[in-house]
C-alpha atoms as a PDB file:
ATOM      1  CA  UNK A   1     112.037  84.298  89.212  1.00  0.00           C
ATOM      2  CA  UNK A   2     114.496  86.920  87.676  1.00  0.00           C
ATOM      3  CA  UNK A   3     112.078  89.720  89.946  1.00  0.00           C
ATOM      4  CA  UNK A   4     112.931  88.222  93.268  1.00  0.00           C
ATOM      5  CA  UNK A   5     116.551  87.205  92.204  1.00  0.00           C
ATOM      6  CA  UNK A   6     116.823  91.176  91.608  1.00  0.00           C
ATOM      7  CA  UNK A   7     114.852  91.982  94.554  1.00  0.00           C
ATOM      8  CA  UNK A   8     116.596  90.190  97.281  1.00  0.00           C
ATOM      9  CA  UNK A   9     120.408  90.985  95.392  1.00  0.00           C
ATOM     10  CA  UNK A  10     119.369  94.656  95.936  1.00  0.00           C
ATOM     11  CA  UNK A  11     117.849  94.424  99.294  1.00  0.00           C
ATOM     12  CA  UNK A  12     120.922  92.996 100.379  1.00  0.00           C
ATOM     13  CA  UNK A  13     122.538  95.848  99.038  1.00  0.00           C
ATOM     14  CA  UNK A  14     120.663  98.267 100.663  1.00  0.00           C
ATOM     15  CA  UNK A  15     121.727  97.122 104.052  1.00  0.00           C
ATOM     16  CA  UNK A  16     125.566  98.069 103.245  1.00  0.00           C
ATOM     17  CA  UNK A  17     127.042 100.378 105.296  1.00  0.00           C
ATOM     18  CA  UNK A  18     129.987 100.746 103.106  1.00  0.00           C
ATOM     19  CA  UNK A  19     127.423 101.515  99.725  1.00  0.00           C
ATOM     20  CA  UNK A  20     125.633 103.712 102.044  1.00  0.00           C
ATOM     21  CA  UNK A  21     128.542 105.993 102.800  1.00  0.00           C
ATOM     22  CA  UNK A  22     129.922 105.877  98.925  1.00  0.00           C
ATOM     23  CA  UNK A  23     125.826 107.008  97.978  1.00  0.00           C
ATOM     24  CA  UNK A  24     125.587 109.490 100.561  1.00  0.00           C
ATOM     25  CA  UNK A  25     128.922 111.497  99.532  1.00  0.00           C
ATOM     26  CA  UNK A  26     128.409 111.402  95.808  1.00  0.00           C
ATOM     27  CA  UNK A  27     124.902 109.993  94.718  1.00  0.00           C
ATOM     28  CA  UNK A  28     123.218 113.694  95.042  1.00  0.00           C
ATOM     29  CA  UNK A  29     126.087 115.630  94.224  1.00  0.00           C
ATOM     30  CA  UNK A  30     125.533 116.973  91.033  1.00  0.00           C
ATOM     31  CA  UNK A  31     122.171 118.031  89.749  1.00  0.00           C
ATOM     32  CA  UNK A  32     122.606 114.653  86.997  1.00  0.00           C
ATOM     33  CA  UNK A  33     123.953 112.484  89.505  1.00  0.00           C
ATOM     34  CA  UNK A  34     122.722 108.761  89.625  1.00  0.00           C
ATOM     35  CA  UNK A  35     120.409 108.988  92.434  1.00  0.00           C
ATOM     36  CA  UNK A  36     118.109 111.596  91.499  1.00  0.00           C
ATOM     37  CA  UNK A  37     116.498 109.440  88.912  1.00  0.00           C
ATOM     38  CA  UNK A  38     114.138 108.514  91.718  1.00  0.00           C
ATOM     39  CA  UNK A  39     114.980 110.807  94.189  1.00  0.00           C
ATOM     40  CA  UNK A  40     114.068 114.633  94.138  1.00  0.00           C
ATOM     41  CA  UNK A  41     116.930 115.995  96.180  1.00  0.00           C
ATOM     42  CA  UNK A  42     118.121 116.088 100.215  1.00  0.00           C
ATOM     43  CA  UNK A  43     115.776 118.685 101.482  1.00  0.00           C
ATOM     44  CA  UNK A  44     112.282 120.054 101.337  1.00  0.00           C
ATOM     45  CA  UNK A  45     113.002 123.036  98.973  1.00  0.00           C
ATOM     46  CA  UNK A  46     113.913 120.573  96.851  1.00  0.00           C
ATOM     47  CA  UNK A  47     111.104 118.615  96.507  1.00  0.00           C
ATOM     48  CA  UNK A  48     109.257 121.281  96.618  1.00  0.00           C
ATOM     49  CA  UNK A  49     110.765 122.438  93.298  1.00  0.00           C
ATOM     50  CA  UNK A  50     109.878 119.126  91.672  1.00  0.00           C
ATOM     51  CA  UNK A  51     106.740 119.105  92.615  1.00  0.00           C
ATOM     52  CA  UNK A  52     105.744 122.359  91.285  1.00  0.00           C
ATOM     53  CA  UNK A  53     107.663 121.093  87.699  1.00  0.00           C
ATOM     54  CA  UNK A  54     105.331 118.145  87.461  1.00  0.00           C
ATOM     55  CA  UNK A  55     102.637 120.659  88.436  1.00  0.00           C
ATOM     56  CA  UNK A  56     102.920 122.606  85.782  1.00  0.00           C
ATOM     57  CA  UNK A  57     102.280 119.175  83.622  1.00  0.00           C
ATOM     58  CA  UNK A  58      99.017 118.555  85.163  1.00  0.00           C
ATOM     59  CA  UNK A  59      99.707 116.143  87.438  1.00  0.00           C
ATOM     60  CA  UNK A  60      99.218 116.224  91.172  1.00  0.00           C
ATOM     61  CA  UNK A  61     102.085 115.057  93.864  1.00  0.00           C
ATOM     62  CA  UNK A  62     102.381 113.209  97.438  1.00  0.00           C
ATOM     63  CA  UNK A  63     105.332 113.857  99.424  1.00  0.00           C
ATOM     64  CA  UNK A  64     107.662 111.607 100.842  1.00  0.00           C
ATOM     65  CA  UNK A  65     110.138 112.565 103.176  1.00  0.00           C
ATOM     66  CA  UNK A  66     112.647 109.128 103.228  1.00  0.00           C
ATOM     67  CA  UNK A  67     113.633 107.769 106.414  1.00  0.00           C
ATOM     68  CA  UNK A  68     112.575 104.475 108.198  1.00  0.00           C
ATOM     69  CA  UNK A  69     112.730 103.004 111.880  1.00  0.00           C
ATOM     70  CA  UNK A  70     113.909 105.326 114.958  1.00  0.00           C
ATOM     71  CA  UNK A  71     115.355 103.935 117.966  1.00  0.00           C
ATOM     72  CA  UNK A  72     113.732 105.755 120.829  1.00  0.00           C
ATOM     73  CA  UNK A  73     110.749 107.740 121.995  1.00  0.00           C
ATOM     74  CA  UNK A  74     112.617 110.854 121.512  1.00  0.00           C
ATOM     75  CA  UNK A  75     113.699 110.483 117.939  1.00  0.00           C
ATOM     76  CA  UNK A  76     110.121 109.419 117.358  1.00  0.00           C
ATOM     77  CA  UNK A  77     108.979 112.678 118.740  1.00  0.00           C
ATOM     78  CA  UNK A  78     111.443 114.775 116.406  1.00  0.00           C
ATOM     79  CA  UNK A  79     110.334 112.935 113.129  1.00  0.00           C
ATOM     80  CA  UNK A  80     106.444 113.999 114.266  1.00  0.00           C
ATOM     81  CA  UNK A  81     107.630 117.413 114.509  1.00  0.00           C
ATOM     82  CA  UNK A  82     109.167 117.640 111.157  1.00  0.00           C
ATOM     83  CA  UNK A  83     106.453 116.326 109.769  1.00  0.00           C
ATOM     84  CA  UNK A  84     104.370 118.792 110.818  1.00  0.00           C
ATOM     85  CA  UNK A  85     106.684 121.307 109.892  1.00  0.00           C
ATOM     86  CA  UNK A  86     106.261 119.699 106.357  1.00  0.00           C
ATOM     87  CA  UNK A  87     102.797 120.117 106.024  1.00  0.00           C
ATOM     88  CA  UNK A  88     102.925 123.821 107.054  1.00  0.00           C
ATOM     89  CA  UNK A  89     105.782 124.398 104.688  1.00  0.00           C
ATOM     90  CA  UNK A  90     104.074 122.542 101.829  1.00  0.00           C
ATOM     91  CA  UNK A  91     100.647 124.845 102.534  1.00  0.00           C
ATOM     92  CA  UNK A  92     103.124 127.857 102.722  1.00  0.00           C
ATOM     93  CA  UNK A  93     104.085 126.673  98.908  1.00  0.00           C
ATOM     94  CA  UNK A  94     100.972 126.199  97.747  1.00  0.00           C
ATOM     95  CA  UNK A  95     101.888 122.815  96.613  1.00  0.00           C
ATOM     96  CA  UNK A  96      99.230 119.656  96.517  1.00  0.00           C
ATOM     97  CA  UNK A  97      98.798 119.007 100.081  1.00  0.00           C
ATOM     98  CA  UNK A  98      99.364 115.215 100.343  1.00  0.00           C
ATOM     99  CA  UNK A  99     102.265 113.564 102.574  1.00  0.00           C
ATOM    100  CA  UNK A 100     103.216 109.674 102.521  1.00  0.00           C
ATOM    101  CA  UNK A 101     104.595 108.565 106.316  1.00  0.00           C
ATOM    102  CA  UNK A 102     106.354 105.932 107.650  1.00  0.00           C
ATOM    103  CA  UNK A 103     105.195 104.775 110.816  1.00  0.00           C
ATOM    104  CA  UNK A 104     108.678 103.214 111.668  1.00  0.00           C
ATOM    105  CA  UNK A 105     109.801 106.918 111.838  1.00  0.00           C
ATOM    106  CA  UNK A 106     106.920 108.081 114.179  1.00  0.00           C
ATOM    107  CA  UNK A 107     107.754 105.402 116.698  1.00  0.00           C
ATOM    108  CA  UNK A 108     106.260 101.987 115.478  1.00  0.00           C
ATOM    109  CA  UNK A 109     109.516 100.059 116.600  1.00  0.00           C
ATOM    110  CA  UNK A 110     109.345 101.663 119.860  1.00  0.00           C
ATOM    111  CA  UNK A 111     105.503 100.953 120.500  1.00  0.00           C
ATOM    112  CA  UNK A 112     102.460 100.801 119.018  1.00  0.00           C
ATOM    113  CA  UNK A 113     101.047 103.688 121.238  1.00  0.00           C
ATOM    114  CA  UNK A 114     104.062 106.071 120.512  1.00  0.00           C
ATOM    115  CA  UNK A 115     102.915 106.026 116.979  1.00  0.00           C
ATOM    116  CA  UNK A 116      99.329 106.713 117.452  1.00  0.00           C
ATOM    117  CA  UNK A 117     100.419 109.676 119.681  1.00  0.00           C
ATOM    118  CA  UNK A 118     102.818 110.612 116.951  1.00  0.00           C
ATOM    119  CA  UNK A 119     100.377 110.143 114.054  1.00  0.00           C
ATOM    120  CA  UNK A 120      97.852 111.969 115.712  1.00  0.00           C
ATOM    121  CA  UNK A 121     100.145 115.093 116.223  1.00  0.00           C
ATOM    122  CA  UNK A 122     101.109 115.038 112.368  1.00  0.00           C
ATOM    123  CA  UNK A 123      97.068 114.565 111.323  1.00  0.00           C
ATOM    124  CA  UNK A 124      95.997 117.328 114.048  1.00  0.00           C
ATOM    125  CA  UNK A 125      98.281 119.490 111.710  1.00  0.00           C
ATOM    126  CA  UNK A 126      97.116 117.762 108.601  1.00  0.00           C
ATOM    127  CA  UNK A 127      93.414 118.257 109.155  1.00  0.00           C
ATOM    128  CA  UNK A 128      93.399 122.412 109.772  1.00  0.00           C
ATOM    129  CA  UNK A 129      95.909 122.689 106.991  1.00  0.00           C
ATOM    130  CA  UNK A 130      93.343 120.115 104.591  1.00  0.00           C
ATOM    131  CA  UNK A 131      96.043 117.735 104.013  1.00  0.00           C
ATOM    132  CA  UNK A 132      95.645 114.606 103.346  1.00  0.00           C
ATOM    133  CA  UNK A 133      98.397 111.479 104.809  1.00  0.00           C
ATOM    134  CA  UNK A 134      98.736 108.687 103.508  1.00  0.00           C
ATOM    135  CA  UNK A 135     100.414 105.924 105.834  1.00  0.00           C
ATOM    136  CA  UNK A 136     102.555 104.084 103.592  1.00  0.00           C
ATOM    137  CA  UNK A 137     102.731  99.882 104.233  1.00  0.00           C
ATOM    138  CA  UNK A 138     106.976  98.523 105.250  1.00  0.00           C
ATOM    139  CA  UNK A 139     107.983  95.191 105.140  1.00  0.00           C
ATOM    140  CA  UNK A 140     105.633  92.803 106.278  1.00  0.00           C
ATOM    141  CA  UNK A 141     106.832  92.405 110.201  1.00  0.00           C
ATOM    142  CA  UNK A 142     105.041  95.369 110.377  1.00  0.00           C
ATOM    143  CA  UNK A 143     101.902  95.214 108.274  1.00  0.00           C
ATOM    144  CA  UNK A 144      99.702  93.991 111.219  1.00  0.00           C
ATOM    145  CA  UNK A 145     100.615  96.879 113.640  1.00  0.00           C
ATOM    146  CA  UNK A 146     100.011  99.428 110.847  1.00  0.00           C
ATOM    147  CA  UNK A 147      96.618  98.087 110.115  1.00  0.00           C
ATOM    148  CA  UNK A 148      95.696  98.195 113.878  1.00  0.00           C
ATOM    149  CA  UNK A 149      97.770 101.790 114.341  1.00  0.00           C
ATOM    150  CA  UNK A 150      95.408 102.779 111.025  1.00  0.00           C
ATOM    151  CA  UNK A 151      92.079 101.374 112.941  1.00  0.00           C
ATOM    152  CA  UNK A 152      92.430 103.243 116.342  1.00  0.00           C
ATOM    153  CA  UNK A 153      93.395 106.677 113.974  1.00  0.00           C
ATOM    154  CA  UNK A 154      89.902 106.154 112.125  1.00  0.00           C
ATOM    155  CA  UNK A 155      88.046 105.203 115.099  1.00  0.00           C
ATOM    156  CA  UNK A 156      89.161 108.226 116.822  1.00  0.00           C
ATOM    157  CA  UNK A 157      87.636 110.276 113.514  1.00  0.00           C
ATOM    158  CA  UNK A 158      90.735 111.040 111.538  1.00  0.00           C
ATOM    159  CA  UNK A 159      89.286 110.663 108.133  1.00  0.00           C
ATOM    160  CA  UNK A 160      92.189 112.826 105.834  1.00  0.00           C
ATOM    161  CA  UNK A 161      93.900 109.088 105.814  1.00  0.00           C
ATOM    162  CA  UNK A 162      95.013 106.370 103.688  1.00  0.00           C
ATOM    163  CA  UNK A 163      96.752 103.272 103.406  1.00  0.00           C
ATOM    164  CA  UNK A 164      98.565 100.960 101.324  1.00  0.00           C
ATOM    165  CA  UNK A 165      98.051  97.507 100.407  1.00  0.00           C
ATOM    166  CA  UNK A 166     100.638  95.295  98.459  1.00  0.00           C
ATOM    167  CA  UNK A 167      99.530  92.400  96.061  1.00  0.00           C
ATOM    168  CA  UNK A 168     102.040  90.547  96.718  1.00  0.00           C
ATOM    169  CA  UNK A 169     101.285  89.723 100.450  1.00  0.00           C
ATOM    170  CA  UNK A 170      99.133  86.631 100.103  1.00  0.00           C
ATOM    171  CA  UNK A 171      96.718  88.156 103.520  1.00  0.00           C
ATOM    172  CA  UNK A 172      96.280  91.220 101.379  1.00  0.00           C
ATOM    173  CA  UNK A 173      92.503  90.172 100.151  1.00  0.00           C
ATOM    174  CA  UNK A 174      91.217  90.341 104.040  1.00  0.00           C
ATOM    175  CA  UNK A 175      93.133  93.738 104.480  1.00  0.00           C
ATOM    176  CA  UNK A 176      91.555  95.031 101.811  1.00  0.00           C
ATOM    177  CA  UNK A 177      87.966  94.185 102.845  1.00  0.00           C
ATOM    178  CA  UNK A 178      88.986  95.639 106.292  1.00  0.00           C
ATOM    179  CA  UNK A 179      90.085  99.086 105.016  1.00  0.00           C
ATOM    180  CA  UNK A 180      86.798  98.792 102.573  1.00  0.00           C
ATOM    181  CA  UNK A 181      84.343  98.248 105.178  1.00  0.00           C
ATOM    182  CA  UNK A 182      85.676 101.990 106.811  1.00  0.00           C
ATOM    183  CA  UNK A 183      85.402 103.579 103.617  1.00  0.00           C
ATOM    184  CA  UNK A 184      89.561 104.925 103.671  1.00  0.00           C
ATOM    185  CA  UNK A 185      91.135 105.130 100.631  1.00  0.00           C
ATOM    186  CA  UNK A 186      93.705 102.478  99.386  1.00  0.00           C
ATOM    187  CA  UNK A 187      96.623 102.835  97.397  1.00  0.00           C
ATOM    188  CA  UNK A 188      97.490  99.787  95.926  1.00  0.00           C
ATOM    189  CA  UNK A 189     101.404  98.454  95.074  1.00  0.00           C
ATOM    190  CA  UNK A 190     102.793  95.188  93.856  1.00  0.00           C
ATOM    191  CA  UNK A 191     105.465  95.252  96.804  1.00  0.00           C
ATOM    192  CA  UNK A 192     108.976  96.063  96.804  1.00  0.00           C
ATOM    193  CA  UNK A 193     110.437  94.488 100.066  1.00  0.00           C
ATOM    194  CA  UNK A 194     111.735  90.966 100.004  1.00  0.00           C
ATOM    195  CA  UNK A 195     109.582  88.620 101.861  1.00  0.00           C
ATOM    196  CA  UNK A 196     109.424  84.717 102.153  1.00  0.00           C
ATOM    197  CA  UNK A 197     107.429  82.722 100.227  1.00  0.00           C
ATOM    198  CA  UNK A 198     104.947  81.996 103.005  1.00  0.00           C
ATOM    199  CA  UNK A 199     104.174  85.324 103.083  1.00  0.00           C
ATOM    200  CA  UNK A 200     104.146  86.910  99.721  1.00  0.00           C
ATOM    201  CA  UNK A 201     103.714  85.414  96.087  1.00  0.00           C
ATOM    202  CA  UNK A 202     107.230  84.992  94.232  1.00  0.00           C
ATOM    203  CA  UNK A 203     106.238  84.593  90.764  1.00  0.00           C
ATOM    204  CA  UNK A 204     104.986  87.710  88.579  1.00  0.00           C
ATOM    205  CA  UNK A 205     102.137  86.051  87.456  1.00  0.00           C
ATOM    206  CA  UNK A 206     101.097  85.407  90.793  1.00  0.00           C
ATOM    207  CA  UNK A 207     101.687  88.966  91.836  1.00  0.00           C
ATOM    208  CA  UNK A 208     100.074  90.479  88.738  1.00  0.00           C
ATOM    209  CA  UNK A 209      96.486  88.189  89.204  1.00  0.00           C
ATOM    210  CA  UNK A 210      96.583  89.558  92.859  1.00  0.00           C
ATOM    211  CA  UNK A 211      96.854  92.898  91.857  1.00  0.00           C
ATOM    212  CA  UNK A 212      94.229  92.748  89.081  1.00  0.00           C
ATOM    213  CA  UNK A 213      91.631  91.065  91.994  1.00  0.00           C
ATOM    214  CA  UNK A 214      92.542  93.529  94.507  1.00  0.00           C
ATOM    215  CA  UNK A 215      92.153  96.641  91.521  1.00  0.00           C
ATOM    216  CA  UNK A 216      88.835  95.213  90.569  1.00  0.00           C
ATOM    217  CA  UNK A 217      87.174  95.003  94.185  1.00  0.00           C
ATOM    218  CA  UNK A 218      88.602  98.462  94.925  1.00  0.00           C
ATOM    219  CA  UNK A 219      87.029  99.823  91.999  1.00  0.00           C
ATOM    220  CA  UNK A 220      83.791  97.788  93.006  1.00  0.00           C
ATOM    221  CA  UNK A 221      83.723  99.011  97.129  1.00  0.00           C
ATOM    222  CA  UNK A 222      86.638 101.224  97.456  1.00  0.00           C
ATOM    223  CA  UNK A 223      86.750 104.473  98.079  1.00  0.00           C
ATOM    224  CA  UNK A 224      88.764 106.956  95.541  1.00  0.00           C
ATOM    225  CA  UNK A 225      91.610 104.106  94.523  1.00  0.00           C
ATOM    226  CA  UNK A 226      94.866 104.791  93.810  1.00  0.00           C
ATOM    227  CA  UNK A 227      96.077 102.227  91.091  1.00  0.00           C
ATOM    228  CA  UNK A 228     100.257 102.590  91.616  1.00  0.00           C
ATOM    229  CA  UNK A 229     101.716 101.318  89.128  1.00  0.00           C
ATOM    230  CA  UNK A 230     103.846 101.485  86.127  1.00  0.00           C
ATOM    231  CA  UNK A 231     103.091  98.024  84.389  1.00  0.00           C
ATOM    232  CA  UNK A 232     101.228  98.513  81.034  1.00  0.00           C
ATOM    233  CA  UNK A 233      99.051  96.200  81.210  1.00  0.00           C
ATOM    234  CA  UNK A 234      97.578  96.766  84.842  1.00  0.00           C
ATOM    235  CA  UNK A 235      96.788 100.369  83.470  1.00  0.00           C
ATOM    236  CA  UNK A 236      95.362  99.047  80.162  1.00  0.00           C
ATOM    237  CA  UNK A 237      93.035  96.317  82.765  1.00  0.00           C
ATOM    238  CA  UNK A 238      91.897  99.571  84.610  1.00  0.00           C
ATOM    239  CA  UNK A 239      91.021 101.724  82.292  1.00  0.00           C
ATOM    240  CA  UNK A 240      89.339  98.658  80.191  1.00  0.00           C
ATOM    241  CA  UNK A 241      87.420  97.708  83.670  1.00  0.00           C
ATOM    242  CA  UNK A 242      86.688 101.144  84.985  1.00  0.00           C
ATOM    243  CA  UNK A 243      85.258 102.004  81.055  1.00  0.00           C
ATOM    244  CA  UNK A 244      83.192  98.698  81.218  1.00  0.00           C
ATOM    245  CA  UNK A 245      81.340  99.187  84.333  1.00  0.00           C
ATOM    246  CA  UNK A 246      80.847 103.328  83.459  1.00  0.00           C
ATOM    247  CA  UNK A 247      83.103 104.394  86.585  1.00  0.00           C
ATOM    248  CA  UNK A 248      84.187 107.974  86.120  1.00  0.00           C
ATOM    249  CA  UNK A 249      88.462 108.422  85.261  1.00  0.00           C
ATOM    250  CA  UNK A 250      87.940 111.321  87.813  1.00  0.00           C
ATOM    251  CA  UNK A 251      86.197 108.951  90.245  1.00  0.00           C
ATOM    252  CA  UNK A 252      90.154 107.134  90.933  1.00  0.00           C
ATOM    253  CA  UNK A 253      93.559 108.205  89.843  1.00  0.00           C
ATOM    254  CA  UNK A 254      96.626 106.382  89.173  1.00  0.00           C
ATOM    255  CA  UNK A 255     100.085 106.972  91.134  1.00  0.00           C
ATOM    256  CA  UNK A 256     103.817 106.550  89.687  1.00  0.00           C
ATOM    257  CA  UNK A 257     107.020 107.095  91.040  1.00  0.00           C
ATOM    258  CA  UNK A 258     109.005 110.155  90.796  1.00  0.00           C
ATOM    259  CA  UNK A 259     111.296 109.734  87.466  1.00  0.00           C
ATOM    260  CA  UNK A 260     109.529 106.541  86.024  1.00  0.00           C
ATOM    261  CA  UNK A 261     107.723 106.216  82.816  1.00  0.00           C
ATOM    262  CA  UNK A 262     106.971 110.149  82.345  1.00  0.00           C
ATOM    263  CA  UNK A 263     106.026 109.237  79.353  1.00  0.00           C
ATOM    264  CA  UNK A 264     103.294 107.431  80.702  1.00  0.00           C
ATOM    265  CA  UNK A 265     102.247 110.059  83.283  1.00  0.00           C
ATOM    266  CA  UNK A 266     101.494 112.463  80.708  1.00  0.00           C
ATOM    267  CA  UNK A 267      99.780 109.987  77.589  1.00  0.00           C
ATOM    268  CA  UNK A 268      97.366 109.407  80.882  1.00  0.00           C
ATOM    269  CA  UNK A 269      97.005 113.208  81.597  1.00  0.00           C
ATOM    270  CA  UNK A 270      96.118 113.774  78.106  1.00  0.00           C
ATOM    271  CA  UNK A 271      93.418 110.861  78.202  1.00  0.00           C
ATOM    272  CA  UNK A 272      91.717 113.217  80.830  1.00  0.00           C
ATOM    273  CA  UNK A 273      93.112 110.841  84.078  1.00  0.00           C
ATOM    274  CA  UNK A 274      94.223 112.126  87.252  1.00  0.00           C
ATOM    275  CA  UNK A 275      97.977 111.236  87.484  1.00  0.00           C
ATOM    276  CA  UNK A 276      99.796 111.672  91.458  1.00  0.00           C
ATOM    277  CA  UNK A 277     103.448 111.344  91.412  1.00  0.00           C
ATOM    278  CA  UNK A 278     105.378 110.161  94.269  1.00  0.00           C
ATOM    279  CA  UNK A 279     108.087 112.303  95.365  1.00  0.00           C
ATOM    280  CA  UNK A 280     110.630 111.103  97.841  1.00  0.00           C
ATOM    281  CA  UNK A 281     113.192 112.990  99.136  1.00  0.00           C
ATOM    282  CA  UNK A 282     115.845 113.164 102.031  1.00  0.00           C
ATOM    283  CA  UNK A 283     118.962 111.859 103.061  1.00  0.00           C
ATOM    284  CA  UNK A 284     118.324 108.663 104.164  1.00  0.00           C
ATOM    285  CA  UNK A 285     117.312 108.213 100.321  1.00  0.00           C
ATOM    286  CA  UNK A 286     119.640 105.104  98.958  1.00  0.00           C
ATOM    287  CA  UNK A 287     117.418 101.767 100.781  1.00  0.00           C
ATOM    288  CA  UNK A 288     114.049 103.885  98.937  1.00  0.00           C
ATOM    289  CA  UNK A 289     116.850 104.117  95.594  1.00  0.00           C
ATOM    290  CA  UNK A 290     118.064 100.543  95.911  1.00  0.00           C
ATOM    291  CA  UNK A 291     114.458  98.974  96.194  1.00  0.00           C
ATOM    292  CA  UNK A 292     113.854 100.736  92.891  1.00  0.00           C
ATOM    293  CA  UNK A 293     116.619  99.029  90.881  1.00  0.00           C
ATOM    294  CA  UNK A 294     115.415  95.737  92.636  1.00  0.00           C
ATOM    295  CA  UNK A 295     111.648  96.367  91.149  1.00  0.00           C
ATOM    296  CA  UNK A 296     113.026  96.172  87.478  1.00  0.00           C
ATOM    297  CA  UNK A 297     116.283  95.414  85.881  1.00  0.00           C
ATOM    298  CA  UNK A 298     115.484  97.966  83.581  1.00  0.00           C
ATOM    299  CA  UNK A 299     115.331 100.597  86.320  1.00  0.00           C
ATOM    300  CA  UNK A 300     119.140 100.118  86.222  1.00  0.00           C
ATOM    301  CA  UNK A 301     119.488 100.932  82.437  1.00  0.00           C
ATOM    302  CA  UNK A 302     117.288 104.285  83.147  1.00  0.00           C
ATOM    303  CA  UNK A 303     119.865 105.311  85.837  1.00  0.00           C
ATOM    304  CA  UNK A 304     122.554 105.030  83.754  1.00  0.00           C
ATOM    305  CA  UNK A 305     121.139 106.602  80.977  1.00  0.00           C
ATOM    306  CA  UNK A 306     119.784 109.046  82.986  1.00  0.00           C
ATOM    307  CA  UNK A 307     123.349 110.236  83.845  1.00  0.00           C
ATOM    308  CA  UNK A 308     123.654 111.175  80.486  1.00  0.00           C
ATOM    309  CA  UNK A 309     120.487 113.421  80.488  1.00  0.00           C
ATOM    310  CA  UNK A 310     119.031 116.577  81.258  1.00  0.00           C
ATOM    311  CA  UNK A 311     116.407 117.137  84.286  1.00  0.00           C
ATOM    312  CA  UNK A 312     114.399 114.676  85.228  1.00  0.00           C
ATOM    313  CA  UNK A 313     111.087 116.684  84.366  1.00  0.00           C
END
């Protein structure tokens, strides 16, 4: 109960204008300011730079350039175009070539078909380049359209895809047998939007025994899973369950967020897993930062401490 208290007091805040403006002026000020716990910086250089730090750990990265819902064809257009401008930068860099979209950026709000169009110009970039995109799931108005935005993509032969699928959506279990069937990789979340109860499970308990079914009929009939998460004890189930049934640690990989449990990332690295870290950036960062403090109260202790600090990596 304390999770959902935290998450809907912090979605609320991340729909302030007024908190917006304060963020946006001071939260990525200074290289130690409060924001870039979880957030690598305001531009692409930026991000760039983290990525090749946790690089140089052993880990691999996804990029995540922050920014939801646009209002009109147009803008749509413009956010396709960056992307792809991302993707040749990133090759440029000769960073891991792996992006995380939005499809509310590419034109989802606008229309379904503005998004395929706009998805298809990003992957059309994506495939020469070998990069792979993962679309990333939103709150769950939009879960249905994604799915059926992700289903025209594959049946048109885009197969450098992904998608996400959140535990804590009680239609999740059918989703994942959908994406399954294709053979696309998953990454699999808890959830971090505020939903009703008629939608999503509420209680931890319920959300954790989701997410160990879903991990344990990915790792049965998925295809390369991405286990994203920072909870102890879901990592402890997966490496118990993939040991048990003789699955490979290269044969999946587990994903974190940027700033969260390093410690974590690199006792896993050293165990001889593969370890992705997801590395937002942009400045339309603070609903992405404000979602993280509503995940875990003690996300808020690591920001402040984290103030005190050096880098992040």
């Amino acid at each position: 109960m304390i999770g959902a208290v935290s998450r809907a007091m912090f979605s609320s805040l991340a729909g302030s204008r007024t908190l917006r403006m304060v963020a946006s002026r001071y939260g990525m000020r200074k290289p130690h300011s409060f924001a870039r716990r979880f957030v690598a910086g305001e531009t692409l250089n930026e991000a760039i730079a983290a990525a090749r730090k946790i690089e140089a750990l052993g880990m691999t990265v996804t990029l995540d350039h922050l920014g939801e819902a646009v209002a009109n064809s147009a803008a749509a257009i413009a956010a396709a175009r960056e992307y792809m401008a991302i993707v040749e930068t990133i090759a440029q860099a000769g960073i891991t070539r792996n992006i995380s979209v939005k499809l509310t950026q590419l034109g989802l709000t606008v229309d379904r078909a503005t998004a395929v169009d706009n998805m298809r110009r990003v992957l059309d970039t994506a495939t020469r380049l070998e990069c792979f995109v993962r679309i990333d799931m939103e709150g769950s108005a939009y879960t249905e359209q994604t799915f059926e935005v992700f289903d025209t993509l594959w049946d048109l032969g885009a197969r450098n895809i992904g998608v996400v699928i959140q535990s804590y959506l009680r239609r999740s279990p059918g989703d994942l047998r959908r994406v399954n069937e294709r053979g696309a990789r998953v990454r699999l979340v808890k959830g971090a939007y505020q939903e009703p109860r008629e939608i999503a499970f509420a209680e931890k308990v319920d959300v954790d025994g989701a997410y160990i079914a879903l991990m344990e009929t990915l790792f049965r009939h998925g295809t390369y899973p991405a286990i994203a998460t920072h909870d102890p004890v879901m990592i402890e189930h997966a490496k118990a369950f993939t040991a048990r049934h003789g699955i490979e640690r290269r044969a999946f990989e587990f994903q974190m967020l940027y700033g969260i449990r390093r410690d974590l990332q690199r006792r896993l690295v050293s165990e001889g897993y593969t370890v992705r870290v997801y590395v937002p950036y942009g400045k339309e960062w603070f609903p992405y930062f404000m979602r993280r403090l509503g995940e875990r109260p003690a996300n808020v202790g690591f920001v402040a401490r984290s103030l005190l600090k050096e880098e992040v990596y």
